[in-house]
N, C-alpha and C. Protein backbone atom coordinates (compact mmCIF):
# COMPACT_ATOMS: atom_id res chain seq x y z
N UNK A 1 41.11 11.66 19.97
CA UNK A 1 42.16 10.70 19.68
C UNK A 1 43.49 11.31 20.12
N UNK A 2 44.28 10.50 20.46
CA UNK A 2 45.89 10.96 20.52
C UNK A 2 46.24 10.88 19.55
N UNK A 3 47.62 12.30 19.71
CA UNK A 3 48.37 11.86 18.99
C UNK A 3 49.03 10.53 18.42
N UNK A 4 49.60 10.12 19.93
CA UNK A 4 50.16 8.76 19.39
C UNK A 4 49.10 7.84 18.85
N UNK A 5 48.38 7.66 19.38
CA UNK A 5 47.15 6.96 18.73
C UNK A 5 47.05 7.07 16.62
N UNK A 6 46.83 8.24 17.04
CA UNK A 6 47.14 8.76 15.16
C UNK A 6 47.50 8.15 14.72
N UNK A 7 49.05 8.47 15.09
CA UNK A 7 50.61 8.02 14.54
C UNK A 7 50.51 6.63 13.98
N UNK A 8 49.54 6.18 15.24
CA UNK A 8 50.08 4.50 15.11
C UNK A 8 49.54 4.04 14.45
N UNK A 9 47.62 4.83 14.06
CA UNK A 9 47.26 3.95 13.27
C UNK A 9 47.44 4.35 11.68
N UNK A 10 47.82 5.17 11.95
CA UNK A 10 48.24 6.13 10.43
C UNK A 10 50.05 5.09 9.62
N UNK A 11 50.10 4.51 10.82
CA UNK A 11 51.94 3.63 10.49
C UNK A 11 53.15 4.72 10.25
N UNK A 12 53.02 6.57 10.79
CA UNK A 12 53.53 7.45 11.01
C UNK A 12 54.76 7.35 11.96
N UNK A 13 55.62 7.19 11.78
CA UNK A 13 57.02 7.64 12.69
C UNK A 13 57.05 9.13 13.53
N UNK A 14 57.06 9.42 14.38
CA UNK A 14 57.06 10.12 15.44
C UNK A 14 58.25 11.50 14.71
N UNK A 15 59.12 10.62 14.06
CA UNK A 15 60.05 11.65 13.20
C UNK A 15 59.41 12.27 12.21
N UNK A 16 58.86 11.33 11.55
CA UNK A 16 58.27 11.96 10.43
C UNK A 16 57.06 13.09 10.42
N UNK A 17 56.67 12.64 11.27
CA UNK A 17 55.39 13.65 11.40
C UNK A 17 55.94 15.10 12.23
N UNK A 18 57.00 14.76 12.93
CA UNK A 18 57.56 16.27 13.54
C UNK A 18 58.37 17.06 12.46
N UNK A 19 59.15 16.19 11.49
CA UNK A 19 59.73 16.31 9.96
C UNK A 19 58.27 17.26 9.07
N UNK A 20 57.13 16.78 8.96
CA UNK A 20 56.13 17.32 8.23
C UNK A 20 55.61 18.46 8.68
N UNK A 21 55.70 18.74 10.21
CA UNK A 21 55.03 19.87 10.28
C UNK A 21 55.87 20.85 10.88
N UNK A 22 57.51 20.70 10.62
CA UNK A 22 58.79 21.15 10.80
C UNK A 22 58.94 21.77 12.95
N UNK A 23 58.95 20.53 13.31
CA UNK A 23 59.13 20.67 14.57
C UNK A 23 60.31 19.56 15.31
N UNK A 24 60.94 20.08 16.34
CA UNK A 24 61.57 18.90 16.13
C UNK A 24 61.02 17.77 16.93
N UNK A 25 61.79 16.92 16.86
CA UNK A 25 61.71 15.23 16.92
C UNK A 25 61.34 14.84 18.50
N UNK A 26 62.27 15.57 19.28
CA UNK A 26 62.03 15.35 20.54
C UNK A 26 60.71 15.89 21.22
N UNK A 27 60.64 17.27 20.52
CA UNK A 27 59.20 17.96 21.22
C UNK A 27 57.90 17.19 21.06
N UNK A 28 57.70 16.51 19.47
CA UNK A 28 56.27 15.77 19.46
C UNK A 28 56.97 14.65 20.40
N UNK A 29 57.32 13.90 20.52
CA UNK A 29 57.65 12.74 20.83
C UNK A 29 57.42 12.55 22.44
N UNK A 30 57.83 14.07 23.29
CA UNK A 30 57.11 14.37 24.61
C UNK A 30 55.78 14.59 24.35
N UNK A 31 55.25 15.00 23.62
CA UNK A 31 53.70 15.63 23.67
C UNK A 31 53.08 14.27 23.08
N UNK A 32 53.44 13.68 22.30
CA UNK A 32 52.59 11.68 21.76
C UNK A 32 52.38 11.40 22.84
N UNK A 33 53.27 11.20 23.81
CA UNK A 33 53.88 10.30 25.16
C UNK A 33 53.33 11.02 26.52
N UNK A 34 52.57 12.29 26.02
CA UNK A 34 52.03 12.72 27.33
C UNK A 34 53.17 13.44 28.58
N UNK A 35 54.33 13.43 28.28
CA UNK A 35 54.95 14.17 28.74
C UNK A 35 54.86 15.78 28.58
N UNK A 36 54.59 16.31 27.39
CA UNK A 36 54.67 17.73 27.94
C UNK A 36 53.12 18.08 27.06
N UNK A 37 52.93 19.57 27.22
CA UNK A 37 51.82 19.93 26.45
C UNK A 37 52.26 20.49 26.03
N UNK A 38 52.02 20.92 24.57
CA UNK A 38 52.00 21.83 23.46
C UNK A 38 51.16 22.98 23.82
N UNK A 39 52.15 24.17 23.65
CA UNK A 39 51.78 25.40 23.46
C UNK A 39 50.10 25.84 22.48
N UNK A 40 49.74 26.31 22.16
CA UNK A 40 48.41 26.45 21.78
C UNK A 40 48.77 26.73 20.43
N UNK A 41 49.74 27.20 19.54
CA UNK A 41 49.93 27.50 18.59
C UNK A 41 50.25 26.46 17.86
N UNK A 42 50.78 25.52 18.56
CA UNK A 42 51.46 24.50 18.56
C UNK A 42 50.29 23.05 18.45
N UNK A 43 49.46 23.37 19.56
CA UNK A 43 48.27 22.33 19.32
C UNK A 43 47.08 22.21 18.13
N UNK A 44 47.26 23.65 17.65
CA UNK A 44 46.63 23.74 16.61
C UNK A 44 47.18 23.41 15.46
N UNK A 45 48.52 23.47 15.28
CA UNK A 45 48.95 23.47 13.93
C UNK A 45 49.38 22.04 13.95
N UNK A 46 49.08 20.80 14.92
CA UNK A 46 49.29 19.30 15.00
C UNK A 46 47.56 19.43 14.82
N UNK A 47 46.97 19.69 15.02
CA UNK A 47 45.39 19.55 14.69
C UNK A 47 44.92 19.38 13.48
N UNK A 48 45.79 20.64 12.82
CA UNK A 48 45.55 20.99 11.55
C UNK A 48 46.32 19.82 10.21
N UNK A 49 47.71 19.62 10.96
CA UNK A 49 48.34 18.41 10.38
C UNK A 49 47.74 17.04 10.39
N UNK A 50 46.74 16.82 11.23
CA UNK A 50 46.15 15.53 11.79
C UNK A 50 44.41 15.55 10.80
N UNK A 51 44.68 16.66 10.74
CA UNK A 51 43.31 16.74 9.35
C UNK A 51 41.94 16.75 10.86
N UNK A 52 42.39 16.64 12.28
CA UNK A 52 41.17 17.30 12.91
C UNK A 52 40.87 15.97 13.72
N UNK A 53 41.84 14.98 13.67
CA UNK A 53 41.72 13.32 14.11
C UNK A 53 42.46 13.81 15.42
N UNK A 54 43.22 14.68 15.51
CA UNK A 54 43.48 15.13 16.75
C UNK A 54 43.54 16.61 17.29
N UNK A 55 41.98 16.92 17.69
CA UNK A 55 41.86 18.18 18.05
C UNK A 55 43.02 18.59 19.30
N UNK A 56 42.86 19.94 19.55
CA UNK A 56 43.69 20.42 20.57
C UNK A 56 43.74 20.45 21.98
N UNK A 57 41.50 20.23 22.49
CA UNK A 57 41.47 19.48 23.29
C UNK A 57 41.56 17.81 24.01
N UNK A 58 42.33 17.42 22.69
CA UNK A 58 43.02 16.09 23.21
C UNK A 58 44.33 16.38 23.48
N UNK A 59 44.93 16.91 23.23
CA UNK A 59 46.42 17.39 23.57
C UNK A 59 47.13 18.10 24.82
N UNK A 60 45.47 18.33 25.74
CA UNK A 60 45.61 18.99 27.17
C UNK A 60 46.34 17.90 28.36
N UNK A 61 46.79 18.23 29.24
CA UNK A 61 46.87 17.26 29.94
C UNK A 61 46.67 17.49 31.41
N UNK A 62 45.81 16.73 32.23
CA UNK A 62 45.42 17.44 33.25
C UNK A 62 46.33 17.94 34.09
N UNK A 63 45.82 18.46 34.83
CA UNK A 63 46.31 19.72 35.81
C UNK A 63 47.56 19.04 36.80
N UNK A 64 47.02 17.92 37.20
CA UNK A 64 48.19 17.49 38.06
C UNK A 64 49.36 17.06 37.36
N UNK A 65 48.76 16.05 36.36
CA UNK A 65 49.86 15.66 35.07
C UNK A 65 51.17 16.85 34.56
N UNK A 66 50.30 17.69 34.68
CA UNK A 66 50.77 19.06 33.75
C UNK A 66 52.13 19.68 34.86
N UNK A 67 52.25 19.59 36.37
CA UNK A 67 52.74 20.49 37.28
C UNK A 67 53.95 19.28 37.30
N UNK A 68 53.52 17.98 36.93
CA UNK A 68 54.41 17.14 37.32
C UNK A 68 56.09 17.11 36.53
């Protein structure tokens, strides 16, 4: 599942959930949106916040995506 996916079906604000797992606002909000990837420390501890609805290999983004 995505993140954003989560979010959305959870009725989660993009703030709030970067508010809960004390990150800021802009960084999840690239990584929901597929703009950037999360660091690994980082993918885990949204994994862990997501109760496992969004593992860390959903949070990869392919290779070309990734350079872009």
């Amino acid at each position: 599942m995505t993140l954003l996916d989560h979010l959305k079906s959870r009725q989660i604000s993009v703030a709030a959930f970067a508010a809960k797992i004390d990150e800021a606002t802009n960084t999840i909000r690239k990584i929901a949106y597929g703009q950037r990837q999360p660091s690994l420390a980082l993918a885990v501890k949204i994994s862990a916040a997501t109760r496992g609805d969004v593992a860390e290999a959903d949070l990869l983004l392919p290779a070309q995506q990734e350079a872009a």
